[in-house]
C-alpha atoms as a PDB file:
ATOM      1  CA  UNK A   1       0.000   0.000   0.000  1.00  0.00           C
ATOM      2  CA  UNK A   2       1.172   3.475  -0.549  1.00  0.00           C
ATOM      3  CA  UNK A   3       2.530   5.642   2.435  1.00  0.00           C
ATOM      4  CA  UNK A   4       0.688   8.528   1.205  1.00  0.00           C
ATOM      5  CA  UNK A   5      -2.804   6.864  -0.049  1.00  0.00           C
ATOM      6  CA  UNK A   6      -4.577   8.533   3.244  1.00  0.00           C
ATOM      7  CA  UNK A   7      -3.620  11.688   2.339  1.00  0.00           C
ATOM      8  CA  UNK A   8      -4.526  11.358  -1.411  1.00  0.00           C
ATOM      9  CA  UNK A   9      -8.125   9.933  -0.247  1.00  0.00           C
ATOM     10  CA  UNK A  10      -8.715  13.187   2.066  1.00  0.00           C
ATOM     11  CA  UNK A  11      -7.401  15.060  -0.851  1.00  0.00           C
ATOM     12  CA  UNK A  12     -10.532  13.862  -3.223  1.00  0.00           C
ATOM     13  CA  UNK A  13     -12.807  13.786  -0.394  1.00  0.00           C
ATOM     14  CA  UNK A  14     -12.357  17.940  -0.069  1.00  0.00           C
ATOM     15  CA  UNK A  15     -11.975  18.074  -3.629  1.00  0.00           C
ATOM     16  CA  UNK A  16     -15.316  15.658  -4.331  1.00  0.00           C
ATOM     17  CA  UNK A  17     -17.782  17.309  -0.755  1.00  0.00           C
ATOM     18  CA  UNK A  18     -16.284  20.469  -0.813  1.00  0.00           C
ATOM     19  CA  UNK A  19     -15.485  21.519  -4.334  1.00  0.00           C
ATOM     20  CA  UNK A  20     -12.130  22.852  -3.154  1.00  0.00           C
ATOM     21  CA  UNK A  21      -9.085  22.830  -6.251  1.00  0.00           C
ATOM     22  CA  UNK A  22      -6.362  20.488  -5.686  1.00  0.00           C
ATOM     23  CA  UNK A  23      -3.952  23.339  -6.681  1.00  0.00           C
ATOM     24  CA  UNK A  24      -5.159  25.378  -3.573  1.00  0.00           C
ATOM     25  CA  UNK A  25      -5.032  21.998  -1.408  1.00  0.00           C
ATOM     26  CA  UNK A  26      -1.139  21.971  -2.538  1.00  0.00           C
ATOM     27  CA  UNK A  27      -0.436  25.197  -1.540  1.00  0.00           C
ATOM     28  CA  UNK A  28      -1.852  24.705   2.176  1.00  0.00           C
ATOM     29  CA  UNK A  29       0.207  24.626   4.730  1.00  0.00           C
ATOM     30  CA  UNK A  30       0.375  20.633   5.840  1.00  0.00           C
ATOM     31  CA  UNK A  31      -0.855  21.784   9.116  1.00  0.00           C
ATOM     32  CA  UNK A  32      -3.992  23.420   7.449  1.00  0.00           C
ATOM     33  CA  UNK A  33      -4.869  20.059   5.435  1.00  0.00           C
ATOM     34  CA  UNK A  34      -5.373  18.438   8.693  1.00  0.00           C
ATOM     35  CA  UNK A  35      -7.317  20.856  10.300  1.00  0.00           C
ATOM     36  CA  UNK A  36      -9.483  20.951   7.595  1.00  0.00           C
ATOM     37  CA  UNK A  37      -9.759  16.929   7.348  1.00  0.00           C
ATOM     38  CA  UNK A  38     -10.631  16.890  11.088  1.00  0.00           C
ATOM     39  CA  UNK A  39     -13.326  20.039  10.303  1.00  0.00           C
ATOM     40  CA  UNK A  40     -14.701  17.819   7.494  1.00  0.00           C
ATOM     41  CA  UNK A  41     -14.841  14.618   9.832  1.00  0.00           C
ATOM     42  CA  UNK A  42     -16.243  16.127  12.228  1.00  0.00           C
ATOM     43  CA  UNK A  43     -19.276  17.659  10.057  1.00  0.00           C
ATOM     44  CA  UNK A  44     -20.166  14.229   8.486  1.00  0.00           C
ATOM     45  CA  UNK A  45     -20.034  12.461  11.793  1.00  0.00           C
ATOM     46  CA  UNK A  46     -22.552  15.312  12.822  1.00  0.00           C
ATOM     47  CA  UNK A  47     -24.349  14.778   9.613  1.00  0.00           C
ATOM     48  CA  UNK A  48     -24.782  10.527  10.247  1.00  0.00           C
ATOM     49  CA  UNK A  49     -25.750  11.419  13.788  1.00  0.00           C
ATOM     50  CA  UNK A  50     -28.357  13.626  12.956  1.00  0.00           C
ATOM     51  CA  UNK A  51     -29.616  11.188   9.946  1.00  0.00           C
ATOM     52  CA  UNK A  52     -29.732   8.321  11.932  1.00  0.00           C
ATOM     53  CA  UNK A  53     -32.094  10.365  14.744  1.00  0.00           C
ATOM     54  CA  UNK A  54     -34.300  11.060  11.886  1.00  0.00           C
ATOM     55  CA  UNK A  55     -34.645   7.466  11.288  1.00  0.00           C
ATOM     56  CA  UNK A  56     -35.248   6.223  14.773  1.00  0.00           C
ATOM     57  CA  UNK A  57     -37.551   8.989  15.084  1.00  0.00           C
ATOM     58  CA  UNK A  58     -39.551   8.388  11.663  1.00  0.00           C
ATOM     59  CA  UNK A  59     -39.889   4.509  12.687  1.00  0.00           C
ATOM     60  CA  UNK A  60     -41.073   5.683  16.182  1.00  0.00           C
ATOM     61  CA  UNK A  61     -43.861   7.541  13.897  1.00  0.00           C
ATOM     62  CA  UNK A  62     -44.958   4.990  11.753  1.00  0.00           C
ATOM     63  CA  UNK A  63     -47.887   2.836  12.164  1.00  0.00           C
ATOM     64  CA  UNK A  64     -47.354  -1.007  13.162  1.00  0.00           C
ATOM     65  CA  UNK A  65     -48.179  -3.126   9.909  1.00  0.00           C
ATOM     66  CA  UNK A  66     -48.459  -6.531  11.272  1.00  0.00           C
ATOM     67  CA  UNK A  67     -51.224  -8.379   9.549  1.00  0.00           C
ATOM     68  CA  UNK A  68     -52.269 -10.560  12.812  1.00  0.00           C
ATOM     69  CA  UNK A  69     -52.648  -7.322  14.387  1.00  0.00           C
ATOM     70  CA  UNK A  70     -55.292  -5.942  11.703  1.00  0.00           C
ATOM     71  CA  UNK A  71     -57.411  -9.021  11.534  1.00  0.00           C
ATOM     72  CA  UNK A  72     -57.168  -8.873  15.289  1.00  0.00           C
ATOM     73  CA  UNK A  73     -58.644  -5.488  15.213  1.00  0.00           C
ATOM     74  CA  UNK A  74     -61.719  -6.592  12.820  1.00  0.00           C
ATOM     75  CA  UNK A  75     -62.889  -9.059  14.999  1.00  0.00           C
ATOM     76  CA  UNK A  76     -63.221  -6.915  17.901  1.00  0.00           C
ATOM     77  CA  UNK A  77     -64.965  -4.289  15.129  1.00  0.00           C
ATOM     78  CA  UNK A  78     -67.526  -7.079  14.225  1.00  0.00           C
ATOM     79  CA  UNK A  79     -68.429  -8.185  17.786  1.00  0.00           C
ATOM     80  CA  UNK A  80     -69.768  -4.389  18.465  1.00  0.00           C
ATOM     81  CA  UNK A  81     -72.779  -4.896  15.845  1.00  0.00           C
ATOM     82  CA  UNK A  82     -75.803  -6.738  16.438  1.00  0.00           C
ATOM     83  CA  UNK A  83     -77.931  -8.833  14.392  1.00  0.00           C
END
């Protein structure tokens, strides 16, 4: 594997998310690269947080499906009526 492949992935990463030029990546200080990959990690580990409380909290909202449970709930609706 090549020494330098994590750097070259963070590289596109800013390049691909963040529409930043590789020529002004180059000219960064190396300091400022990882600064900036650290900013950028830290966003999209904000970002999957906040995605995966959506989720939960979308499932949370959503009816129950089961079948058993529906036919369940007709039986008790026909035993109300009289003949």
């Amino acid at each position: 594997m090549m020494p330098l492949r994590p750097l070259l992935k963070n590289k596109l990463l800013l390049q691909k998310h963040f529409h930043v030029n590789e020529f002004s990546i180059d000219n960064w200080p190396f300091w400022m690269l990882e600064e900036n990959i650290q900013i950028v990690n830290e966003l999209n580990e904000e970002e999957e947080k906040q995605r995966k409380q959506d989720e939960d909290s979308q499932q949370k909202g959503m009816p129950n499906f089961n079948p058993n449970q529906i036919m369940s709930g007709m039986n008790n609706l026909g035993s109300g009526f009289k003949p």
